[in-house]
Protein backbone atom coordinates (compact mmCIF):
# COMPACT_ATOMS: atom_id res chain seq x y z
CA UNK A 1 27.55 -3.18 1.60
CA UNK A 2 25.13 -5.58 -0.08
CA UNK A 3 21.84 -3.69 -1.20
CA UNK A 4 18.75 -5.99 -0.91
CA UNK A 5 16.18 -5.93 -4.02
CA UNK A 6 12.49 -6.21 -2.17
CA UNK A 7 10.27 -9.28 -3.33
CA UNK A 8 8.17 -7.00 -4.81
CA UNK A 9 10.41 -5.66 -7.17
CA UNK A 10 11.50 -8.96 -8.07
CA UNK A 11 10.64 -10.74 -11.16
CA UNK A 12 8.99 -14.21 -11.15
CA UNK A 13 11.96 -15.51 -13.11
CA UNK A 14 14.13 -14.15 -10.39
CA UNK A 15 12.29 -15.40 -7.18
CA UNK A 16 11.58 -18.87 -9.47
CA UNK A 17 15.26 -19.26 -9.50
CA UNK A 18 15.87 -18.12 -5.65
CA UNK A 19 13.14 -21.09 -4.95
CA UNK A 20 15.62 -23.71 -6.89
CA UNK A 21 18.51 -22.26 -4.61
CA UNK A 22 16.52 -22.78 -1.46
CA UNK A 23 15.56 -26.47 -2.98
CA UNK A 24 19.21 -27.29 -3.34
CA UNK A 25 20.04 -25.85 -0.14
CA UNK A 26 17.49 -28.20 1.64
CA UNK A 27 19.42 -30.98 0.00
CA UNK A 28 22.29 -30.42 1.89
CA UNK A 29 21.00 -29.08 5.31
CA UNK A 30 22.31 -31.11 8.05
CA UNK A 31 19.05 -31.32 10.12
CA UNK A 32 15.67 -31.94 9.38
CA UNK A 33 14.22 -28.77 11.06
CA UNK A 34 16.50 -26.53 8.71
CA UNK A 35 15.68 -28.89 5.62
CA UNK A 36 11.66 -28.32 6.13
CA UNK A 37 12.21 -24.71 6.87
CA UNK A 38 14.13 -24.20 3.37
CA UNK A 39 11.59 -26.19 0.92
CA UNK A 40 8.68 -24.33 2.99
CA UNK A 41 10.42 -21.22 1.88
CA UNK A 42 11.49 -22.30 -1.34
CA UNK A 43 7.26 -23.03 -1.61
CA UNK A 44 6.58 -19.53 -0.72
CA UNK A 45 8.94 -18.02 -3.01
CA UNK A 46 7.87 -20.67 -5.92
CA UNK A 47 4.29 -19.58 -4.69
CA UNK A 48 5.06 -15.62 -5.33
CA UNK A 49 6.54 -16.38 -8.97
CA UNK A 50 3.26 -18.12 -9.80
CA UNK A 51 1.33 -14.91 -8.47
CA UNK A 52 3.43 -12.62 -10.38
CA UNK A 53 3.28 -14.59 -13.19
CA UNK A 54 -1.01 -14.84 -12.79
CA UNK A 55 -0.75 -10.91 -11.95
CA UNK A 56 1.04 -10.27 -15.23
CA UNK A 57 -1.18 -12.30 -17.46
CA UNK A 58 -4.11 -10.91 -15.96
CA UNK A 59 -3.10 -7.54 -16.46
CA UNK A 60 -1.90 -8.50 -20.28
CA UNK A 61 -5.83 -9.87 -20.54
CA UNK A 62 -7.90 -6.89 -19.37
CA UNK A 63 -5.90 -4.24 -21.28
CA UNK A 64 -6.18 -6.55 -24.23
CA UNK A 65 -2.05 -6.64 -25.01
CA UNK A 66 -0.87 -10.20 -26.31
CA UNK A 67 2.76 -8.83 -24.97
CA UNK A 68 3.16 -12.09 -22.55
CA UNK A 69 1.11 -14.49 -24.57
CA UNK A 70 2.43 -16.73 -27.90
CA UNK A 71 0.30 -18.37 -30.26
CA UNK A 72 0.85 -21.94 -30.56
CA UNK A 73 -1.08 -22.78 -33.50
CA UNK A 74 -1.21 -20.90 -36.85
CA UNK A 75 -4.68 -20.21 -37.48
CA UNK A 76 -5.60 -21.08 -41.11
C-alpha cells in the first residue's frame, strides 16, 4: 500500500516537478478534454509551488533570516 504525502507537506520543488509530470502527461493525452484537465492541474500545482515559495520568503523576511536568499553582488 502506497502512502500519499498531503500537498501541504509537500515542498515547492516537489509539487514544481509533479506540475512538469502533469505537463508531459497532457502531451500525450488522447483527447482534448483530458489534455485541458491535466495542464489546468499542472497550473494549480505550478500555482501552489509559487505560494510556497512566496510563503517561505516571506517568512525568511519578517524574522529577518537570509536562510533562502543569496547575494548576487559583492558589496564593495
Amino acid at each position: 500500500m502506497q502512502m500519499t504525502i498531503p500537498l501541504a507537506q509537500r515542498s515547492a520543488t516537489e509539487l514544481q516537478a509533479k506540475a512538469a509530470e502533469l505537463l508531459d502527461m497532457a502531451e500525450t493525452a488522447r483527447t482534448a478534454d483530458t489534455r485541458d484537465a491535466l495542464r489546468r492541474l499542472a497550473g494549480r500545482f505550478a500555482t501552489l509551488a509559487e505560494n510556497r515559495v512566496a510563503d517561505q520568503v516571506g517568512r525568511c523576511a519578517k524574522s529577518g533570516s537570509w536562510t533562502l536568499l543569496h547575494a548576487t553582488d559583492s558589496n564593495p
